[in-house]
N, C-alpha and C. Protein backbone atom coordinates (compact mmCIF):
# COMPACT_ATOMS: atom_id res chain seq x y z
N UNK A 1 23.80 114.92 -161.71
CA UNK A 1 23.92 113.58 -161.17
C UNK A 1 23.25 112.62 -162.16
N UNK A 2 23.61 111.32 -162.78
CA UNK A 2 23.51 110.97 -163.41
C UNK A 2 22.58 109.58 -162.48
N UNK A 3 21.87 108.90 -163.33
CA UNK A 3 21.05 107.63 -162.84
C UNK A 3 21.92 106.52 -162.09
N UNK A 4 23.25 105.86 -162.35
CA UNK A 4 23.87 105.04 -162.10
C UNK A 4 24.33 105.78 -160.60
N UNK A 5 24.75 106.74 -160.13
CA UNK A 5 25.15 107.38 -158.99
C UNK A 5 23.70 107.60 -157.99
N UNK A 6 23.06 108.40 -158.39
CA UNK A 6 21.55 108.30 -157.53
C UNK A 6 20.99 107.10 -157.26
N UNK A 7 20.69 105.88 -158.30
CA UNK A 7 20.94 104.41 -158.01
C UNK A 7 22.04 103.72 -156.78
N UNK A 8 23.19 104.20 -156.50
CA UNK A 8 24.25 103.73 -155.77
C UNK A 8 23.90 104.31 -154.66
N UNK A 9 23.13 105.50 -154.77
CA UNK A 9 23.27 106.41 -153.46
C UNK A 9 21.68 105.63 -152.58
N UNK A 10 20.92 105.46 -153.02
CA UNK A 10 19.47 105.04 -152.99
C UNK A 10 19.98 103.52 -152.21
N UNK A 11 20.76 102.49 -153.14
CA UNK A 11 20.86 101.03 -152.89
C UNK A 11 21.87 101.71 -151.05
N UNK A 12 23.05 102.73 -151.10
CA UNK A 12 23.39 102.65 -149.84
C UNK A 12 22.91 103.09 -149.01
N UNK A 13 21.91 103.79 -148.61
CA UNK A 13 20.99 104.22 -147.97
C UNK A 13 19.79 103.54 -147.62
N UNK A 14 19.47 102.42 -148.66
CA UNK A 14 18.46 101.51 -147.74
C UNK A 14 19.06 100.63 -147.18
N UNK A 15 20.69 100.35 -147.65
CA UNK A 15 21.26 99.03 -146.91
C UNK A 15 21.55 99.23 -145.35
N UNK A 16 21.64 100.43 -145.37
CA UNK A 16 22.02 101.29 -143.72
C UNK A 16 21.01 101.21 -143.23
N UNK A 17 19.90 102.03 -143.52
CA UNK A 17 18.75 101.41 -142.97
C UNK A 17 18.37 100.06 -142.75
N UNK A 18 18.66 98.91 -143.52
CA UNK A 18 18.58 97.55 -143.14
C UNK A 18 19.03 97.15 -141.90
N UNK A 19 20.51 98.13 -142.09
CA UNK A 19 21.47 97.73 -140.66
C UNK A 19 21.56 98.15 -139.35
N UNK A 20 20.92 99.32 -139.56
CA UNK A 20 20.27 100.17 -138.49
C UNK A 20 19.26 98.93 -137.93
N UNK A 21 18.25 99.27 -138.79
CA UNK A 21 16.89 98.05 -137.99
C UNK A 21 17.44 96.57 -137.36
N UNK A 22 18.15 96.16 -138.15
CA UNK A 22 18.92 94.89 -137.83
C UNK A 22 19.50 94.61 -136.42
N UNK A 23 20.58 95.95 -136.06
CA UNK A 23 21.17 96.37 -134.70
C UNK A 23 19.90 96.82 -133.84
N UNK A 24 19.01 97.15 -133.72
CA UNK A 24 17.70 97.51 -132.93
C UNK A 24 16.63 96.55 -133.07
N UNK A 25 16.86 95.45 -133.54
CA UNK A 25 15.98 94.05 -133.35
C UNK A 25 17.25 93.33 -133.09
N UNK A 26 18.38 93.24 -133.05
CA UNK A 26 19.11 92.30 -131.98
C UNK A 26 18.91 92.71 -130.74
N UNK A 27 19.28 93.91 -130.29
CA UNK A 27 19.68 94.43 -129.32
C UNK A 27 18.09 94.14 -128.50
N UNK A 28 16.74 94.34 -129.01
CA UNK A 28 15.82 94.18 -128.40
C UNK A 28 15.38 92.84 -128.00
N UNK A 29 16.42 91.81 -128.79
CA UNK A 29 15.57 90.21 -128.71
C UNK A 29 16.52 90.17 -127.53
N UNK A 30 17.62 90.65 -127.24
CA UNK A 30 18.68 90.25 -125.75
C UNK A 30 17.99 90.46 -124.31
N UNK A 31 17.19 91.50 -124.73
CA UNK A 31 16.67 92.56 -123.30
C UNK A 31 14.94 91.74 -123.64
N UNK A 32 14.94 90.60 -123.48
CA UNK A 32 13.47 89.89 -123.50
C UNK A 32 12.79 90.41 -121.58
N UNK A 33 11.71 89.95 -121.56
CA UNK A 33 11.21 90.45 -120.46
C UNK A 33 11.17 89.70 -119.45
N UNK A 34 11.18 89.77 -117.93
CA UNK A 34 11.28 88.70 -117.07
C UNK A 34 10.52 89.35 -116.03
N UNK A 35 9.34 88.63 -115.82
CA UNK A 35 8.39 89.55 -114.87
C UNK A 35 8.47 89.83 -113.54
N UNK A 36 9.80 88.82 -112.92
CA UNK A 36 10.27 88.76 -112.13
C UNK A 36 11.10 89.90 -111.76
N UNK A 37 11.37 90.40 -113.16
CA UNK A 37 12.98 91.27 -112.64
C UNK A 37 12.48 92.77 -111.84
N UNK A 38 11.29 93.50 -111.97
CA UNK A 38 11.16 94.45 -111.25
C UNK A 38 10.69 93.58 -109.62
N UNK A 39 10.06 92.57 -109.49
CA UNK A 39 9.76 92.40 -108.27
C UNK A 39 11.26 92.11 -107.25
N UNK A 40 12.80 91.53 -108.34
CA UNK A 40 13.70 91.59 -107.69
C UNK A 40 14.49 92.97 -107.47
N UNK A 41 14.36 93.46 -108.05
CA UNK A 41 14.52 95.18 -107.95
C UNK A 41 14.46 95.69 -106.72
N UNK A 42 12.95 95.56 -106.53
CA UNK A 42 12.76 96.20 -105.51
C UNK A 42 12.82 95.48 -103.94
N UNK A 43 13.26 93.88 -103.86
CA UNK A 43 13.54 93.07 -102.76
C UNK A 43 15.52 93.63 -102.71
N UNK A 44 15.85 93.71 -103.45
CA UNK A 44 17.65 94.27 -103.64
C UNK A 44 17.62 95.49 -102.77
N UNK A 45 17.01 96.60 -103.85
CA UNK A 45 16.86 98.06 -103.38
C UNK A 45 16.20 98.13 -102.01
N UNK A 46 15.64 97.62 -101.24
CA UNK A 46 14.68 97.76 -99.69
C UNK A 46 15.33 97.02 -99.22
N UNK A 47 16.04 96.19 -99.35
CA UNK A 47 17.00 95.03 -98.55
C UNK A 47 15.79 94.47 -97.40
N UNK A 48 15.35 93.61 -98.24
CA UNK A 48 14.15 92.66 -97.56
C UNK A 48 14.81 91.65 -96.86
N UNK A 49 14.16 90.98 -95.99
CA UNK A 49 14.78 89.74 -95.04
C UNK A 49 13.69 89.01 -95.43
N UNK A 50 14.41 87.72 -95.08
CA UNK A 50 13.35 86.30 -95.57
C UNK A 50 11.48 86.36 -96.00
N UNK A 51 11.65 87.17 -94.07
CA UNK A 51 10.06 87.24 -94.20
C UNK A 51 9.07 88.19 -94.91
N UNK A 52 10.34 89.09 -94.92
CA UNK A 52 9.49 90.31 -95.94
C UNK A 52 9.56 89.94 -97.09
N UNK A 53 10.32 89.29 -97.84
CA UNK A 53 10.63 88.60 -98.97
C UNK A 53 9.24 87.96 -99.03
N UNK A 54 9.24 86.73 -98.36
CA UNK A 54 7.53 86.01 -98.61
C UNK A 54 6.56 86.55 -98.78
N UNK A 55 6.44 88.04 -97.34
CA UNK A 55 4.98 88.17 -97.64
C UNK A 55 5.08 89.10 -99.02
N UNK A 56 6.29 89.42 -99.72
CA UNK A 56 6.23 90.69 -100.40
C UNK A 56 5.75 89.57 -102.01
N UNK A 57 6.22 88.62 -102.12
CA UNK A 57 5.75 87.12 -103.27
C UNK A 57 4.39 87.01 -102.84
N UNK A 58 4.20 86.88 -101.58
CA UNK A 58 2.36 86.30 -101.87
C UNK A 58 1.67 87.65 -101.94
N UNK A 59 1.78 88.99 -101.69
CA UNK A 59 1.43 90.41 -102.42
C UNK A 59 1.36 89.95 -103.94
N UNK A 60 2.47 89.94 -104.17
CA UNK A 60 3.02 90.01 -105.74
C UNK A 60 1.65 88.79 -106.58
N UNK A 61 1.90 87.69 -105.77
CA UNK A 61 1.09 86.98 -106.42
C UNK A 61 -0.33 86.87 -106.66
N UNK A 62 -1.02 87.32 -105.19
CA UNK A 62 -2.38 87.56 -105.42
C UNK A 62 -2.69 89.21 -106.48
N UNK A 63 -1.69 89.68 -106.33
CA UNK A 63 -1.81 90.96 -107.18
C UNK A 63 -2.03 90.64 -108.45
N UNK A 64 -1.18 89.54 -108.70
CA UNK A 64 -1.41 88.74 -110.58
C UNK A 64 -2.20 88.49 -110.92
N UNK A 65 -3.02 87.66 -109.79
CA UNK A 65 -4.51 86.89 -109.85
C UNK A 65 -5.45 88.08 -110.03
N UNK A 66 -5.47 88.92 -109.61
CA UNK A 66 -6.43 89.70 -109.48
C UNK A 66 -6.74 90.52 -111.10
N UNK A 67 -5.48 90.96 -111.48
CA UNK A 67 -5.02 91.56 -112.77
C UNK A 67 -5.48 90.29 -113.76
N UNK A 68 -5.09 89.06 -113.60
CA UNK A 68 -5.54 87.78 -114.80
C UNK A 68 -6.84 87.99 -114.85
N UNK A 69 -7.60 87.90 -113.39
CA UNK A 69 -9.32 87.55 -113.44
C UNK A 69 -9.91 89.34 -114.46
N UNK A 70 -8.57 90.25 -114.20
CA UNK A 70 -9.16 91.41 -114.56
C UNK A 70 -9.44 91.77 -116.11
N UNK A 71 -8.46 90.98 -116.34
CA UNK A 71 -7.83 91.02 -118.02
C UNK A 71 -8.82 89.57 -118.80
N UNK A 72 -8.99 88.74 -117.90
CA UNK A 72 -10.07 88.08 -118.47
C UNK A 72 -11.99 88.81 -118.53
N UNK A 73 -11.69 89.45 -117.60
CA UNK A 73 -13.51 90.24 -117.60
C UNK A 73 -13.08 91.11 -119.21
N UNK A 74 -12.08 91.95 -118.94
CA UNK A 74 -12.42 92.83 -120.22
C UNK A 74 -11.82 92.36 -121.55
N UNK A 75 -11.03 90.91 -121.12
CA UNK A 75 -11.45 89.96 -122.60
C UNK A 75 -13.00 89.67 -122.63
N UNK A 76 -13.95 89.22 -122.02
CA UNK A 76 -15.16 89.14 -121.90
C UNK A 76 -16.06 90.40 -122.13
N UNK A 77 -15.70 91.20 -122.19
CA UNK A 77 -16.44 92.27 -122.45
C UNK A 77 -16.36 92.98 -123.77
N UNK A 78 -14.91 93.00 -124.07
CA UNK A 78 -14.99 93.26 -125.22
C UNK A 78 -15.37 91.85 -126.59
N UNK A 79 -15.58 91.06 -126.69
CA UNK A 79 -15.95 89.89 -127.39
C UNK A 79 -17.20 90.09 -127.10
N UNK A 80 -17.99 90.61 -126.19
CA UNK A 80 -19.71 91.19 -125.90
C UNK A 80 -19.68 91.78 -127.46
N UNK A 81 -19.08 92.89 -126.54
CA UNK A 81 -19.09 93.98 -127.42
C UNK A 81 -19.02 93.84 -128.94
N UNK A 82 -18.21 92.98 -129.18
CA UNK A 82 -17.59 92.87 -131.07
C UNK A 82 -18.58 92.11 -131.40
N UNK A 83 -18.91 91.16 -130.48
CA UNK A 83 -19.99 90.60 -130.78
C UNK A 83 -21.70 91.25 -131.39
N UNK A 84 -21.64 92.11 -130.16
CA UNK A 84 -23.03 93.15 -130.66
C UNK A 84 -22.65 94.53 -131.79
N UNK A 85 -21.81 94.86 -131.85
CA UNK A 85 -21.43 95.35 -133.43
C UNK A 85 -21.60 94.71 -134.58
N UNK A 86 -21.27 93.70 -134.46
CA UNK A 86 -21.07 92.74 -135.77
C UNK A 86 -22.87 92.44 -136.15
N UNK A 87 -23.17 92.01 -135.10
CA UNK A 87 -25.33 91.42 -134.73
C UNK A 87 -25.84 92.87 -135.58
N UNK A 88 -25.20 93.92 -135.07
CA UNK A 88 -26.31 95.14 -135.00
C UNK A 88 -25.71 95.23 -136.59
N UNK A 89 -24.90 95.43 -137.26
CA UNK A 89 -24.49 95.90 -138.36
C UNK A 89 -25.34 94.83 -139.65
N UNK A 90 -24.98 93.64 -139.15
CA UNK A 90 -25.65 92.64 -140.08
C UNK A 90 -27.19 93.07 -140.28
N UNK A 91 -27.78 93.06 -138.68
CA UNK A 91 -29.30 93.31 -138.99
C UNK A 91 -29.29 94.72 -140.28
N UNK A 92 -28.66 96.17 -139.73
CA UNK A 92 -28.95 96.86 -140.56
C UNK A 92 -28.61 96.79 -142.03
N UNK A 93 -27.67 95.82 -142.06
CA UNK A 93 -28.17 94.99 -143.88
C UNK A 93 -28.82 94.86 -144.30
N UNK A 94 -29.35 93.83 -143.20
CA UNK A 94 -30.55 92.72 -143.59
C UNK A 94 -31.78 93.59 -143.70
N UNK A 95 -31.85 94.82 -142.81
CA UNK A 95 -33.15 96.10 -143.24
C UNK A 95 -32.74 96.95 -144.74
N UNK A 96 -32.04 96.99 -144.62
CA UNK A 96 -31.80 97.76 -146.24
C UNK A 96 -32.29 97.38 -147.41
């Protein structure tokens, strides 16, 4: 096999791969996320009526709140944390 053919074979083989990745980042930007869509899922699938519908949204919603306040503590905890890594590492510099 000569350079000009292994060259041709190399250039078509990453272009496929280009096109490969290309078709699997379209296909993923279509299917974006909607946080809604499992909570309608499961009001379809149980065949909810009005009222179960409501109380099953104010579930859903205080459930969010709870998860935000949750996801904000262990944003808070970890920024502790990076925080006292970073303190403790400097000092043991500053002793060296």
């Amino acid at each position: 096999m000569n350079k000009l053919k292994f060259l041709v074979m190399i250039i078509v083989i990453l272009f496929a791969g280009n096109m490969i990745l290309l078709a699997v980042y379209v296909q993923h930007k279509k299917e974006s996320f909607n946080p809604d869509k499992p909570k309608n899922i499961i009001i379809e699938r149980l065949d909810f009526d009005d009222h179960q519908i409501t109380a099953y949204s104010m579930l859903v919603d205080e459930h969010r709140k709870v998860i935000r306040s949750k996801n904000s503590e262990i944003l808070q905890c970890k920024k502790a944390l990076y925080l006292h890594l970073t303190q403790t590492y400097q000092e043991k510099i500053c002793d060296s």
